[in-house]
PDB file of N, CA and C in Angstrom:
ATOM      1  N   UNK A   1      85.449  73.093 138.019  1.00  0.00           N
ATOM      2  CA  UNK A   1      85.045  72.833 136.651  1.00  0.00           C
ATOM      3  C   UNK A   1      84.966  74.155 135.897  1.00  0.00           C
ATOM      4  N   UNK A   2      85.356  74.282 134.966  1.00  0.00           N
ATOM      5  CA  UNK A   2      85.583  75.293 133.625  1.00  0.00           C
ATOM      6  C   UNK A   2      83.769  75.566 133.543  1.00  0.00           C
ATOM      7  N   UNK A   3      83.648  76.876 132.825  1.00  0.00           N
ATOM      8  CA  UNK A   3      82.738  76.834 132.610  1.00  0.00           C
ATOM      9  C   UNK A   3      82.368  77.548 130.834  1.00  0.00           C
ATOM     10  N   UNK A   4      81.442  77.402 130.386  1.00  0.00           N
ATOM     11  CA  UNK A   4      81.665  77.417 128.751  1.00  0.00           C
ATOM     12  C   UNK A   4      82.007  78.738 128.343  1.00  0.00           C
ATOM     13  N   UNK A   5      81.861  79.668 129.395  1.00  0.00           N
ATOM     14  CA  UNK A   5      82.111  80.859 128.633  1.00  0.00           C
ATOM     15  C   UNK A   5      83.795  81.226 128.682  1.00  0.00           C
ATOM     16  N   UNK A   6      84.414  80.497 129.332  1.00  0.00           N
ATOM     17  CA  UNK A   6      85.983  80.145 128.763  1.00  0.00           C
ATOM     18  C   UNK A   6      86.167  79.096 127.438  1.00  0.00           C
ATOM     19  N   UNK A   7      85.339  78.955 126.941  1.00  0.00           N
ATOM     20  CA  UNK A   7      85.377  78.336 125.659  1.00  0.00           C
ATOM     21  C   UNK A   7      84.227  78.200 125.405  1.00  0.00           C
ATOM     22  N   UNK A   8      84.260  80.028 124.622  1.00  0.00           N
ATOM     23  CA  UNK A   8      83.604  80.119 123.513  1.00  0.00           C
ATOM     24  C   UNK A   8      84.273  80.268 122.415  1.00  0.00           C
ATOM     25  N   UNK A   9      83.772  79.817 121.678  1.00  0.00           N
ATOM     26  CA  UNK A   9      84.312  79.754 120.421  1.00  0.00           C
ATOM     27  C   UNK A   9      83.419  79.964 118.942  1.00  0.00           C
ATOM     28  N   UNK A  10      83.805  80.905 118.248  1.00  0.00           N
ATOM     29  CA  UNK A  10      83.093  81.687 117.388  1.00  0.00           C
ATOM     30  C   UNK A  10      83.325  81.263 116.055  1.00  0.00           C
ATOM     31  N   UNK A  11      82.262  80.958 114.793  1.00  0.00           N
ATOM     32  CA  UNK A  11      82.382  80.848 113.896  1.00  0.00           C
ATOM     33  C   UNK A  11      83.218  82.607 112.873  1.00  0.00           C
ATOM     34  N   UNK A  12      83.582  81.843 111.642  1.00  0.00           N
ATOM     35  CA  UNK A  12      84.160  83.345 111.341  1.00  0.00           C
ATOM     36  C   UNK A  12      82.794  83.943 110.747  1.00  0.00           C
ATOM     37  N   UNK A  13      81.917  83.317 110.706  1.00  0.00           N
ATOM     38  CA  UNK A  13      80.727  84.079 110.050  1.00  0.00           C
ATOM     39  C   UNK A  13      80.031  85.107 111.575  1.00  0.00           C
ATOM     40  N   UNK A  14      80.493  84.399 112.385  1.00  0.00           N
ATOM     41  CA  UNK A  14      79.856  84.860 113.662  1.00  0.00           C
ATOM     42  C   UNK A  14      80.637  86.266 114.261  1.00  0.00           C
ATOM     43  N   UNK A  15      81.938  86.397 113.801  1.00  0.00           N
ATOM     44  CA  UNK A  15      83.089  87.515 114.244  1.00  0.00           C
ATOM     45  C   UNK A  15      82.627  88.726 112.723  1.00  0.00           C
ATOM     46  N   UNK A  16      82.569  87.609 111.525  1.00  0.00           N
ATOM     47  CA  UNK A  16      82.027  89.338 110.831  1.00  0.00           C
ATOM     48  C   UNK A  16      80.074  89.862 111.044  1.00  0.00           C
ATOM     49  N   UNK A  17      79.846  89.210 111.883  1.00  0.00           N
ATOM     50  CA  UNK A  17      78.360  90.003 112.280  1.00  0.00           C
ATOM     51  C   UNK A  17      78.962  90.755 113.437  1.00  0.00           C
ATOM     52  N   UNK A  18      79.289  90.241 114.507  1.00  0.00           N
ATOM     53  CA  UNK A  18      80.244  91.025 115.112  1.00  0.00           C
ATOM     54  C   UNK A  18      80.676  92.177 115.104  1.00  0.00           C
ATOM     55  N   UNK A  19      81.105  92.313 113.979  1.00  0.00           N
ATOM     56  CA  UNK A  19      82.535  93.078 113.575  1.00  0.00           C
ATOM     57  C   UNK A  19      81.498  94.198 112.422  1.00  0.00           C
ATOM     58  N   UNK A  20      80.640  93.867 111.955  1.00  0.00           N
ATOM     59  CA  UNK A  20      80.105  94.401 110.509  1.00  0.00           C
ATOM     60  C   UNK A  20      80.980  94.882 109.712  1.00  0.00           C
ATOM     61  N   UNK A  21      81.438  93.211 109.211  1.00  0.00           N
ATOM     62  CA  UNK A  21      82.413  93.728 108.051  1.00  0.00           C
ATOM     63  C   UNK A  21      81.812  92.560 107.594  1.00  0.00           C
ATOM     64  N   UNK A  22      82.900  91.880 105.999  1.00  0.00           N
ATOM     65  CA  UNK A  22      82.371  90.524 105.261  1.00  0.00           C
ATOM     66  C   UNK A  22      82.912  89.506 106.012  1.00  0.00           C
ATOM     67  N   UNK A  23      82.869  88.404 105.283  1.00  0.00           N
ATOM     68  CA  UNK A  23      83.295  86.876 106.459  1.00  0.00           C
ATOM     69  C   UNK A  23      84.303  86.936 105.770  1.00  0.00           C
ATOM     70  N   UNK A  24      84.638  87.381 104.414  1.00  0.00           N
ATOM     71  CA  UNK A  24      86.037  87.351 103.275  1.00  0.00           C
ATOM     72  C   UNK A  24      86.754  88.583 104.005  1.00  0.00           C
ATOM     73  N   UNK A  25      86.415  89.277 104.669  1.00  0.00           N
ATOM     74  CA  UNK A  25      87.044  90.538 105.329  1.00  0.00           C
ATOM     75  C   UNK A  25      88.123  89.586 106.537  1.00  0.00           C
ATOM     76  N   UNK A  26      87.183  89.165 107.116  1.00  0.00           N
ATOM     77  CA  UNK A  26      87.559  88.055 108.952  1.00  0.00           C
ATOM     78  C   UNK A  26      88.498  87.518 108.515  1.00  0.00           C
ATOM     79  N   UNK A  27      88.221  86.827 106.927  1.00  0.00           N
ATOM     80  CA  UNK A  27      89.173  85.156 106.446  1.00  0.00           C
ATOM     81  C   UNK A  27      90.587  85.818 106.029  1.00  0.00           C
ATOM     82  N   UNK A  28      90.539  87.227 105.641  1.00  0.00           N
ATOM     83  CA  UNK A  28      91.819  87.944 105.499  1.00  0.00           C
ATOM     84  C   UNK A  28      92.806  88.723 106.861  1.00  0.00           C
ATOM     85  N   UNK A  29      91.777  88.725 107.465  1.00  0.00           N
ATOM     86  CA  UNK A  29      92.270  88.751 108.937  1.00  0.00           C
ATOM     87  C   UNK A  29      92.742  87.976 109.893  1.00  0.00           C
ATOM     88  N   UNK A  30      92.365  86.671 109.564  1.00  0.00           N
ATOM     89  CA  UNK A  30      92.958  85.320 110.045  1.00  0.00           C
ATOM     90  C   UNK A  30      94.140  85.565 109.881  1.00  0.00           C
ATOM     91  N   UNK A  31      94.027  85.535 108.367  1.00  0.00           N
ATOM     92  CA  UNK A  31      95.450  85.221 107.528  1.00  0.00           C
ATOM     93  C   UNK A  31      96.631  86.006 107.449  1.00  0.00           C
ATOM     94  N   UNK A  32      96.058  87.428 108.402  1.00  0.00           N
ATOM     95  CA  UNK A  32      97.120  87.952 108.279  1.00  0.00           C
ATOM     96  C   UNK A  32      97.499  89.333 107.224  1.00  0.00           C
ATOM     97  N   UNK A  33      96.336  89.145 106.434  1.00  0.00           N
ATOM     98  CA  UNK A  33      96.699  89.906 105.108  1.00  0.00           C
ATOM     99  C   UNK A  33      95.477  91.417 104.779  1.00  0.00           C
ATOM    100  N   UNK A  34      95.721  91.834 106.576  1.00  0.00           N
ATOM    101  CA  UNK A  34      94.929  92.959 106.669  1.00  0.00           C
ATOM    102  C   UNK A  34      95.772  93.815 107.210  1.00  0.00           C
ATOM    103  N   UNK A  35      95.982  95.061 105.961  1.00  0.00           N
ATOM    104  CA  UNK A  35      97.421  96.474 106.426  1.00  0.00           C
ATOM    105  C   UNK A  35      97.040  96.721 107.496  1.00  0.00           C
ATOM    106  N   UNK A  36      97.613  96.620 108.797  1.00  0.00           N
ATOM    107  CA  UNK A  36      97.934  97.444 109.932  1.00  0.00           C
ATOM    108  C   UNK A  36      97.692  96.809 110.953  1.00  0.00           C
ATOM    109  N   UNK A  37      96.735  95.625 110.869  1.00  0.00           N
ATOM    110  CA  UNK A  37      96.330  94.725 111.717  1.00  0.00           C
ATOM    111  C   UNK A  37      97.132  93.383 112.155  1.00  0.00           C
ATOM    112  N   UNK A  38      97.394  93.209 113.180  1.00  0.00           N
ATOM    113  CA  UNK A  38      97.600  91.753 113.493  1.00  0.00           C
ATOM    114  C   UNK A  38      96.705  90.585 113.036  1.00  0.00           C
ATOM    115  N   UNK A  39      97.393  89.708 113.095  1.00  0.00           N
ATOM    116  CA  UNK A  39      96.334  88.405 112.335  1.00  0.00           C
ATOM    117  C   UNK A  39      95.681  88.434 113.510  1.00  0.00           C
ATOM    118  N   UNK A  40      94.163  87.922 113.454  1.00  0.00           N
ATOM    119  CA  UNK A  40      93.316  87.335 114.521  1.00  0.00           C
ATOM    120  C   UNK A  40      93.715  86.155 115.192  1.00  0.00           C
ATOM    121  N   UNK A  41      93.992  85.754 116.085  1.00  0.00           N
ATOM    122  CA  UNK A  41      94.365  84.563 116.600  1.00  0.00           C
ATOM    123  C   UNK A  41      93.261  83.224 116.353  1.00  0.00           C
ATOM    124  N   UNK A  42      93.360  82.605 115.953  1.00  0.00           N
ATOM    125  CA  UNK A  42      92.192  81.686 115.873  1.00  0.00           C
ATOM    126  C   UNK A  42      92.649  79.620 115.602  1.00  0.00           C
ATOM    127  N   UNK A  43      91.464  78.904 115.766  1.00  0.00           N
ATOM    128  CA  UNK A  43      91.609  77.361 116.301  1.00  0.00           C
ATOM    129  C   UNK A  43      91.489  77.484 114.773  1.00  0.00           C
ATOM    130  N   UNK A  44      92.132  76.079 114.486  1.00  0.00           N
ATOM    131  CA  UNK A  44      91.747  75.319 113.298  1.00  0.00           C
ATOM    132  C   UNK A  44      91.201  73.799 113.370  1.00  0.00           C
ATOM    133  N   UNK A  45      90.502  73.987 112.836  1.00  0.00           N
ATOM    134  CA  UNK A  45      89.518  72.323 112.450  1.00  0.00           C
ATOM    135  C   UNK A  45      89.512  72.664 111.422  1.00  0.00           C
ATOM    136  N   UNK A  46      90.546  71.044 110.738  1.00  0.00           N
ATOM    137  CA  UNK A  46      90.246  71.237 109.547  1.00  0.00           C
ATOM    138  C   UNK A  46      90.723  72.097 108.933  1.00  0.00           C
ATOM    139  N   UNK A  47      89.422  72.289 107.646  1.00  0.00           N
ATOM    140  CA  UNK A  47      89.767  73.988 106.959  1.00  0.00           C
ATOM    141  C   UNK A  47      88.401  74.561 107.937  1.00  0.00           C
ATOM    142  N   UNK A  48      88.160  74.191 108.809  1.00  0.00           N
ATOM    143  CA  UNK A  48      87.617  75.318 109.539  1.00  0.00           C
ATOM    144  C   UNK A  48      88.098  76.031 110.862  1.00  0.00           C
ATOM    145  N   UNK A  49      87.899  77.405 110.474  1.00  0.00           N
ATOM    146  CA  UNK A  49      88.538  78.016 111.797  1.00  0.00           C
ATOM    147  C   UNK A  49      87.574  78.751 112.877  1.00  0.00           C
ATOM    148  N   UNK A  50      88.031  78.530 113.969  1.00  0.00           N
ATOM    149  CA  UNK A  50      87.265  79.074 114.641  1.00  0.00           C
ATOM    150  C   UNK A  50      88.192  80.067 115.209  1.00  0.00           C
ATOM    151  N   UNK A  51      87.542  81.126 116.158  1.00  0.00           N
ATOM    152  CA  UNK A  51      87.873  82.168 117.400  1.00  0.00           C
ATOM    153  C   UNK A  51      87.704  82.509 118.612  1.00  0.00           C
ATOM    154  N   UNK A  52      88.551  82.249 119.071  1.00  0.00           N
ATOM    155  CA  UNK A  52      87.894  82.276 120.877  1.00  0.00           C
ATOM    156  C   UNK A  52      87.421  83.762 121.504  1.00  0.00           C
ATOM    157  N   UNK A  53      86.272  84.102 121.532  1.00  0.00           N
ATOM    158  CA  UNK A  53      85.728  84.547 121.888  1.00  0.00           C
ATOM    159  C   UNK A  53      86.684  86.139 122.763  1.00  0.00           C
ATOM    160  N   UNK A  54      87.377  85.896 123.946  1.00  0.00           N
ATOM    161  CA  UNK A  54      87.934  85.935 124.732  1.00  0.00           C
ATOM    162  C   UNK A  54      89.411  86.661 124.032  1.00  0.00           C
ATOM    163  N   UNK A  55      89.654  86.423 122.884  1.00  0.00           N
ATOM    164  CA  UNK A  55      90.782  86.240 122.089  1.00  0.00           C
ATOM    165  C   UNK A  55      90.696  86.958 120.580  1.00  0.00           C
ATOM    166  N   UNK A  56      89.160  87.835 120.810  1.00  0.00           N
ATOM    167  CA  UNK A  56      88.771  88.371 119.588  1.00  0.00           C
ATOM    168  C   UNK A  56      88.592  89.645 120.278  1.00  0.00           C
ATOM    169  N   UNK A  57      88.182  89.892 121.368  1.00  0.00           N
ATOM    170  CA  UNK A  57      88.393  91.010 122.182  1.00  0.00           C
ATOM    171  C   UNK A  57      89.380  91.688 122.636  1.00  0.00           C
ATOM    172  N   UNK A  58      90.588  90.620 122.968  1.00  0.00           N
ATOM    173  CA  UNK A  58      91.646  91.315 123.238  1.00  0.00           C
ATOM    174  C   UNK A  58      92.255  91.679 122.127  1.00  0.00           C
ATOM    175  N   UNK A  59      92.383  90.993 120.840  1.00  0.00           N
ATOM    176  CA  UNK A  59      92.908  91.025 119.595  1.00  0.00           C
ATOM    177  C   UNK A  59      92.138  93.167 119.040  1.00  0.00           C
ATOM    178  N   UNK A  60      91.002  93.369 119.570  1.00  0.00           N
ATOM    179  CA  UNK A  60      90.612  94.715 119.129  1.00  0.00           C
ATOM    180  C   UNK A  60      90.781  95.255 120.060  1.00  0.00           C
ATOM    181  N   UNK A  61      91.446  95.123 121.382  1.00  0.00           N
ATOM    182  CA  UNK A  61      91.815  96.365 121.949  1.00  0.00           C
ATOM    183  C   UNK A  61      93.640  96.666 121.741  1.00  0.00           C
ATOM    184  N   UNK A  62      94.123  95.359 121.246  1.00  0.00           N
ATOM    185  CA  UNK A  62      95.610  95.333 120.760  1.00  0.00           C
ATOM    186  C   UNK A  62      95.463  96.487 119.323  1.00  0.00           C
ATOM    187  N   UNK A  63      94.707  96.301 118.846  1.00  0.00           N
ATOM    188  CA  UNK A  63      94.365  97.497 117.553  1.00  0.00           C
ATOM    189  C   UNK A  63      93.677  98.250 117.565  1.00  0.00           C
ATOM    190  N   UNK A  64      93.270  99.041 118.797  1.00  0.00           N
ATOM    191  CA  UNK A  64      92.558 100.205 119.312  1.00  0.00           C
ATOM    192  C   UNK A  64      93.630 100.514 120.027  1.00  0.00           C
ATOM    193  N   UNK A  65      95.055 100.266 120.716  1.00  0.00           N
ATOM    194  CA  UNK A  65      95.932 100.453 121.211  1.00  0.00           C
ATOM    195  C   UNK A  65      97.126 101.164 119.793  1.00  0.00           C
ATOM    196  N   UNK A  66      97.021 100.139 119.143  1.00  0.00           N
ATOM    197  CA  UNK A  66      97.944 100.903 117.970  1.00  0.00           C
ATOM    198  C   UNK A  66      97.655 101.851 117.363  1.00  0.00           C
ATOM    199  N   UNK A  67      96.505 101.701 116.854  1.00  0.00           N
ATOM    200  CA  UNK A  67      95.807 102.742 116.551  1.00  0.00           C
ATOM    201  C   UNK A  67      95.920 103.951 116.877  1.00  0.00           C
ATOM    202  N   UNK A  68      95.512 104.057 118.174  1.00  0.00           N
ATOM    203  CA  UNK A  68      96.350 105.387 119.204  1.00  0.00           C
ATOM    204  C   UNK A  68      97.331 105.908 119.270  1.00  0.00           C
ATOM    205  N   UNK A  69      98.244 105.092 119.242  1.00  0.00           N
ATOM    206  CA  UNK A  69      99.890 105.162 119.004  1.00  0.00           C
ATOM    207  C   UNK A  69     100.017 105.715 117.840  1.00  0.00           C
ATOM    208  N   UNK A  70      99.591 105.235 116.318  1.00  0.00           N
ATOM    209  CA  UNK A  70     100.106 105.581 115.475  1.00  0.00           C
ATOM    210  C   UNK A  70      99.637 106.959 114.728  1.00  0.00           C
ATOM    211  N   UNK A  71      98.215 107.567 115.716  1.00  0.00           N
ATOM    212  CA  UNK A  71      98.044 109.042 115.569  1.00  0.00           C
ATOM    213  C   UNK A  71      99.186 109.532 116.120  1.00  0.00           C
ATOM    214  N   UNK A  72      99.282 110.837 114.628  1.00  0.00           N
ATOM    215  CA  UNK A  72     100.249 111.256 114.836  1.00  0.00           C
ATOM    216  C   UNK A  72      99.636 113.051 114.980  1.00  0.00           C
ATOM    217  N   UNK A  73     100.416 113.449 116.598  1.00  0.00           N
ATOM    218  CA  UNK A  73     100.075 115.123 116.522  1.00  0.00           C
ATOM    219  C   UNK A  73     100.351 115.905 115.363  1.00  0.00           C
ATOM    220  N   UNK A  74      99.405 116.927 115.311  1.00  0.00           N
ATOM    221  CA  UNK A  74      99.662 118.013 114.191  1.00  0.00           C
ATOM    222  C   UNK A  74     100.832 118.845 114.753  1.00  0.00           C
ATOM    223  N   UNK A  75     101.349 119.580 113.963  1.00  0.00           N
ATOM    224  CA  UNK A  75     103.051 120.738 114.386  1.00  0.00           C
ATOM    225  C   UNK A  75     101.795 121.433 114.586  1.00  0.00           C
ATOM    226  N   UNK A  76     102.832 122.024 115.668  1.00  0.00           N
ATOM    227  CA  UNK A  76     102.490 123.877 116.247  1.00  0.00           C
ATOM    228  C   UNK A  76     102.501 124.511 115.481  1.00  0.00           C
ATOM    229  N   UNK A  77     103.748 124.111 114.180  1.00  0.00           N
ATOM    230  CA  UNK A  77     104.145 124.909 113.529  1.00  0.00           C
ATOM    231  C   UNK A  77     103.536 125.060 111.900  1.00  0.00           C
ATOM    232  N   UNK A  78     102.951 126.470 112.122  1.00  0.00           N
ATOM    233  CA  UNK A  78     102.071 126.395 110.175  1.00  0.00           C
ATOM    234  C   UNK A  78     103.066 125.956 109.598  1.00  0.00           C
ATOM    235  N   UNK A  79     102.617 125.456 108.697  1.00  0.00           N
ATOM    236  CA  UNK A  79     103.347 124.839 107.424  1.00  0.00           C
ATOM    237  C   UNK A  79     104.650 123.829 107.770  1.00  0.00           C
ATOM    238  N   UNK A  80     104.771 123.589 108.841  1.00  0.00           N
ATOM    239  CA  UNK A  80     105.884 122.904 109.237  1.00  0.00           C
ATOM    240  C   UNK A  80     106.197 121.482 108.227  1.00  0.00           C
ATOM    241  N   UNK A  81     104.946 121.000 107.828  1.00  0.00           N
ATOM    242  CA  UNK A  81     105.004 119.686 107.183  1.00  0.00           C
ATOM    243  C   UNK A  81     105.679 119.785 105.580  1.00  0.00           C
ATOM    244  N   UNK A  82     105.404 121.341 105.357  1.00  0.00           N
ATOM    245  CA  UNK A  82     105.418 121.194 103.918  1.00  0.00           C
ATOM    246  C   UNK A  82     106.858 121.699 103.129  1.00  0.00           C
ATOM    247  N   UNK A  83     107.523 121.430 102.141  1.00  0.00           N
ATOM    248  CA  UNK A  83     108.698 121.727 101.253  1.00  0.00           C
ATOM    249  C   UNK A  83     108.576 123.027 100.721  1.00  0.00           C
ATOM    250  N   UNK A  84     109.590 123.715 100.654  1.00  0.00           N
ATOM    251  CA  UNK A  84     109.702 125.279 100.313  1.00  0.00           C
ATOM    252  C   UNK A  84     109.905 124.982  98.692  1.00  0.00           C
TER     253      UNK A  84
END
């Protein structure tokens, strides 16, 4: 038998306490329409959505992974970045 903490499932009000951001922050994150981020994966009921728990964690280490990646080293070289 399953047990509930494989289905948990999170309100979006519950992912921006979470998260300390707004719940209009989360609902743009659902959707997709947050620069740099993957959409959050999440259930729908309805017009309500939920998040699996399980699936909100991996979703921030997928963007603690990019994140990483997309630091970019400084040049060795002074001024290397800049136009003469």
């Amino acid at each position: 038998m399953h047990g509930l903490a494989e289905f948990d499932l999170l309100t979006l009000a519950e992912v921006a306490d979470l998260l300390h951001v707004s719940k209009a922050h989360i609902c743009k994150a659902v959707a997709g329409r947050v620069r740099g981020c993957a959409p959050i994966p999440s259930v729908a009921l309805g017009r309500r959505k939920l998040i699996r728990r399980s699936s909100l964690l991996a979703w921030i280490a997928a963007n603690e992974r990019a994140a990483a990646d997309a630091t970019m080293n400084p040049s060795p070289v002074r001024g290397a970045g800049k136009r003469a």
